[in-house]
Protein backbone atom coordinates (compact mmCIF):
# COMPACT_ATOMS: atom_id res chain seq x y z
CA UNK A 1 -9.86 -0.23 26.99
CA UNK A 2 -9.11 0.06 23.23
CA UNK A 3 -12.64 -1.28 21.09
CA UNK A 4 -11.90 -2.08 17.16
CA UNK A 5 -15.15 -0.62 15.36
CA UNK A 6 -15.82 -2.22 11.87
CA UNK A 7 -18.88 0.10 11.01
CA UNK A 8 -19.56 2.44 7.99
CA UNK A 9 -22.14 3.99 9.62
CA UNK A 10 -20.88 6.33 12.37
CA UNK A 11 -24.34 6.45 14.21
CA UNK A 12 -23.41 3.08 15.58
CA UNK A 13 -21.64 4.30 18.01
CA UNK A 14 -23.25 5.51 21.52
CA UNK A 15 -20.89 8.20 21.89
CA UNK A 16 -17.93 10.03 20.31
CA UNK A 17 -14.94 7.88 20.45
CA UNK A 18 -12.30 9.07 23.14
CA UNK A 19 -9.47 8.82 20.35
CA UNK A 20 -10.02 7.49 16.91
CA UNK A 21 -6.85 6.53 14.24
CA UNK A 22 -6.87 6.89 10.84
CA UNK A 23 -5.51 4.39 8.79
CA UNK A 24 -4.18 6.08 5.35
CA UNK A 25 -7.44 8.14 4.64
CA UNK A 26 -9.41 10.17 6.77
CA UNK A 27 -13.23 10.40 7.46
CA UNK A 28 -14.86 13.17 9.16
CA UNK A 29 -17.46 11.14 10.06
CA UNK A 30 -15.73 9.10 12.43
CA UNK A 31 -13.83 11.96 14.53
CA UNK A 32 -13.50 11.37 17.95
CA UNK A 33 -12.11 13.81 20.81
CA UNK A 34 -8.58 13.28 19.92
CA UNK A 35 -7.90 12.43 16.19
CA UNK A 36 -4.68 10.76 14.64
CA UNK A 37 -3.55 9.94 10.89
CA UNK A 38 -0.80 7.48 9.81
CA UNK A 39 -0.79 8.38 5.83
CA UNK A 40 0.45 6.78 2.86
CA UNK A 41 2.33 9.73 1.39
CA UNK A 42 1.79 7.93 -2.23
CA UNK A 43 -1.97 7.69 -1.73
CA UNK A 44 -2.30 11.47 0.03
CA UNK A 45 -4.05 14.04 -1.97
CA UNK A 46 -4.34 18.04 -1.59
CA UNK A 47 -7.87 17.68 -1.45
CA UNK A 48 -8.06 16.55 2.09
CA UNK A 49 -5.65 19.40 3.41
CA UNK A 50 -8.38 20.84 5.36
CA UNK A 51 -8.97 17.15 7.25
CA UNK A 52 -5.31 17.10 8.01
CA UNK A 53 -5.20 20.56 10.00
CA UNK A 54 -8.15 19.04 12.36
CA UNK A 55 -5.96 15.95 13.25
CA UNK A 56 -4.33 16.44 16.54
CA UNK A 57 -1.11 14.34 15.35
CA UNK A 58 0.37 12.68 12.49
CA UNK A 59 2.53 9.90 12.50
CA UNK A 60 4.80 8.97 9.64
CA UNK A 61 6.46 5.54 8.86
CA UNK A 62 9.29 7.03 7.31
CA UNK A 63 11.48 10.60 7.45
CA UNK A 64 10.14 11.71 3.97
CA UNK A 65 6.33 11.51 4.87
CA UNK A 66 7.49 13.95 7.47
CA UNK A 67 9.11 16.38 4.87
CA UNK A 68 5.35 16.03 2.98
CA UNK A 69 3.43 16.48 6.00
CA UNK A 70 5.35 19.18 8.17
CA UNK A 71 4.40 21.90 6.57
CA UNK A 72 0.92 21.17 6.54
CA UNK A 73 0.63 20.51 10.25
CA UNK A 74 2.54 21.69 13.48
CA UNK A 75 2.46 17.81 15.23
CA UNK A 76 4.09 15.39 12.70
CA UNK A 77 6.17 12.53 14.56
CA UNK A 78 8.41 10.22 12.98
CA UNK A 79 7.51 6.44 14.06
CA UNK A 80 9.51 4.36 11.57
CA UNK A 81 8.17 1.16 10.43
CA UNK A 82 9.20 -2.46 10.48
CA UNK A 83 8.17 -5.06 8.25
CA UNK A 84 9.34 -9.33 8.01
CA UNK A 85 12.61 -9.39 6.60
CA UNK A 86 11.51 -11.30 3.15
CA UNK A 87 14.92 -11.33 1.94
CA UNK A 88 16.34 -14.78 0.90
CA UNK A 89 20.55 -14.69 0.33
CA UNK A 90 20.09 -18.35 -1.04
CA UNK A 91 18.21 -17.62 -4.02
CA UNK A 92 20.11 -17.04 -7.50
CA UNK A 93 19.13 -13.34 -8.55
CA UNK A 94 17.40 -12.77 -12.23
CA UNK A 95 17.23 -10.20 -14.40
CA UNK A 96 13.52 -10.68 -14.22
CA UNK A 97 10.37 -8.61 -13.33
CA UNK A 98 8.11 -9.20 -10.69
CA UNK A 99 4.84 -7.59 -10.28
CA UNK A 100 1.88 -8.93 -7.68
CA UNK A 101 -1.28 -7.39 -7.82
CA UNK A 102 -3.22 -8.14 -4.17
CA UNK A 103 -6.18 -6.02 -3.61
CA UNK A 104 -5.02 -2.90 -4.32
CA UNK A 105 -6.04 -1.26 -7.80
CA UNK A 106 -3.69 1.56 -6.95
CA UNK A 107 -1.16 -1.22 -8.30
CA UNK A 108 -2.44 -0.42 -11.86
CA UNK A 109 -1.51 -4.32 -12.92
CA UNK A 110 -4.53 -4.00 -15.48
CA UNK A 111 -1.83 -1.45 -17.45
CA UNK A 112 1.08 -3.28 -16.75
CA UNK A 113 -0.46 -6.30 -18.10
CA UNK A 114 -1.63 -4.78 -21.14
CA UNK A 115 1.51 -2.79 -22.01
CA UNK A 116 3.89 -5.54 -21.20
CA UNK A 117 5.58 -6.36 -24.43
CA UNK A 118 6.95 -9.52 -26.04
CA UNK A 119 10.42 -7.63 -26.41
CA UNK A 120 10.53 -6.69 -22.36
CA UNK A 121 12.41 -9.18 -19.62
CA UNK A 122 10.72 -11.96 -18.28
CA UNK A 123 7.64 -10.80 -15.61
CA UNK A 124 6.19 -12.95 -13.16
CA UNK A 125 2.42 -11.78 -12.36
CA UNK A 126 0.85 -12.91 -9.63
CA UNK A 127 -2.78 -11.97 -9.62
CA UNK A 128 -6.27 -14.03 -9.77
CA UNK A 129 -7.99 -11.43 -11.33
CA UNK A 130 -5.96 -10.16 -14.54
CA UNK A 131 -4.76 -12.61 -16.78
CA UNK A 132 -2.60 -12.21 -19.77
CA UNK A 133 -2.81 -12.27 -23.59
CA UNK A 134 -1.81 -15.95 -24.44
CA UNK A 135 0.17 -14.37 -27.11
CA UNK A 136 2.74 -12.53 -24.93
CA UNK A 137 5.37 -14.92 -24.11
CA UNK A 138 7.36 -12.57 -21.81
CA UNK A 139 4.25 -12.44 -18.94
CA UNK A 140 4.49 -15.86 -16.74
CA UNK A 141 1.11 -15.79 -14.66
CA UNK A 142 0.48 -16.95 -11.30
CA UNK A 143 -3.11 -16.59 -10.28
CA UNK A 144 -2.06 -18.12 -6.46
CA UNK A 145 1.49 -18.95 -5.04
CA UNK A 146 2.03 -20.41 -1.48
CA UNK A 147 3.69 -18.04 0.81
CA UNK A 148 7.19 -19.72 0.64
CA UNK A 149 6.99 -19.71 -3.36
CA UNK A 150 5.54 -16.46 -3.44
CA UNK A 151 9.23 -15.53 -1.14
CA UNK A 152 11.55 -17.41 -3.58
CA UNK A 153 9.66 -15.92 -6.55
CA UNK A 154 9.83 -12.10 -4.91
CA UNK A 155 13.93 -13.31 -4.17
CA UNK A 156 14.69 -14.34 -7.68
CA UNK A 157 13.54 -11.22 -9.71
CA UNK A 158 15.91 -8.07 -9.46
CA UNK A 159 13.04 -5.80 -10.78
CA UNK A 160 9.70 -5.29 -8.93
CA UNK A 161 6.98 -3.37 -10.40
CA UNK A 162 4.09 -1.41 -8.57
CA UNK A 163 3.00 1.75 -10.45
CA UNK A 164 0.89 3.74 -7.75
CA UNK A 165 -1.93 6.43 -9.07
C-alpha cells in the first residue's frame, strides 16, 4: 500500500516510512528504510553531496543526469521521461520570444522582464505576478492564457526563454 504524506513535520508519522522518494531535493528528515532521488540536474547543488551517497538509488529522466550523478553514487538508473506532445504543425512559426513564468522563481522572469529591451524581438510573457514597463513596446504580457492559447502561443514563438539559477 503506497500512502502520499503532505507533512513538513516528520514527527507525523508513526513510524519510519518503508521507502520514501525524493522529488528534486532531498530532506534528511524524511528518510525512510530505503531512500530514492529523482533530481533536477539544473537545480542540484554540491552542497548536498553527502545526502546523495545515503540514497539507495537514483533515477535520472535523461542520459546526461546520469553522466552528473554517476560518479557521485554507485546506483544511478536511467528512467527516461515522457511528457504531452505540445507540438502544433498547424501553427505559422515566429521569430518571436516566449517566456512563462509559473511558480518557479528559478525562472528568473523578474530579470528577463527588466532587461528586455525595446530593440530585442517580440516576447510574449505570461505571468500574473511580473508585469512590464508600459514603456517597452517589445514585451506583450499575458497575466492568464487558456490552455489551448497558452499551446498556440508556446507553437508560434521559435525562441523560448527560461534562465535557471
Amino acid at each position: 500500500m503506497i500512502t502520499k504524506v503532505c507533512s513538513d513535520n516528520p514527527t507525523d508519522f508513526e513510524a519510519k516510512p518503508d521507502i520514501s522518494i525524493f522529488m528534486e531535493q532531498i530532506d534528511e528528515r524524511f528518510f525512510g528504510n530505503k531512500n530514492v532521488f529523482f533530481p533536477n540536474q539544473e537545480w542540484f547543488f554540491s552542497s548536498v553531496d553527502r545526502s546523495v551517497t545515503q540514497m539507495d538509488a537514483i533515477f535520472c529522466k535523461s542520459q546526461y543526469a546520469v553522466d552528473i550523478f554517476k560518479p557521485l553514487h554507485n546506483n544511478v538508473l536511467y528512467t527516461g521521461f515522457t511528457s504531452i506532445d505540445c507540438y502544433l504543425e498547424q501553427i505559422e512559426k515566429r521569430a518571436e520570444c516566449f517566456h512563462a513564468h509559473g511558480n518557479q522563481l528559478s525562472k528568473n522572469t523578474d530579470l528577463i522582464n527588466k532587461s528586455w529591451e525595446n530593440s530585442l524581438p517580440l516576447l510574449h510573457l505570461v505571468s500574473n505576478t511580473y508585469y512590464p514597463n508600459p514603456l517597452n513596446s517589445s514585451i506583450r504580457h499575458y497575466p492568464f492564457l487558456e490552455e489551448n492559447n497558452y499551446q498556440v502561443l508556446m507553437n508560434m514563438c521559435l525562441v523560448h526563454i527560461f534562465l535557471h539559477r
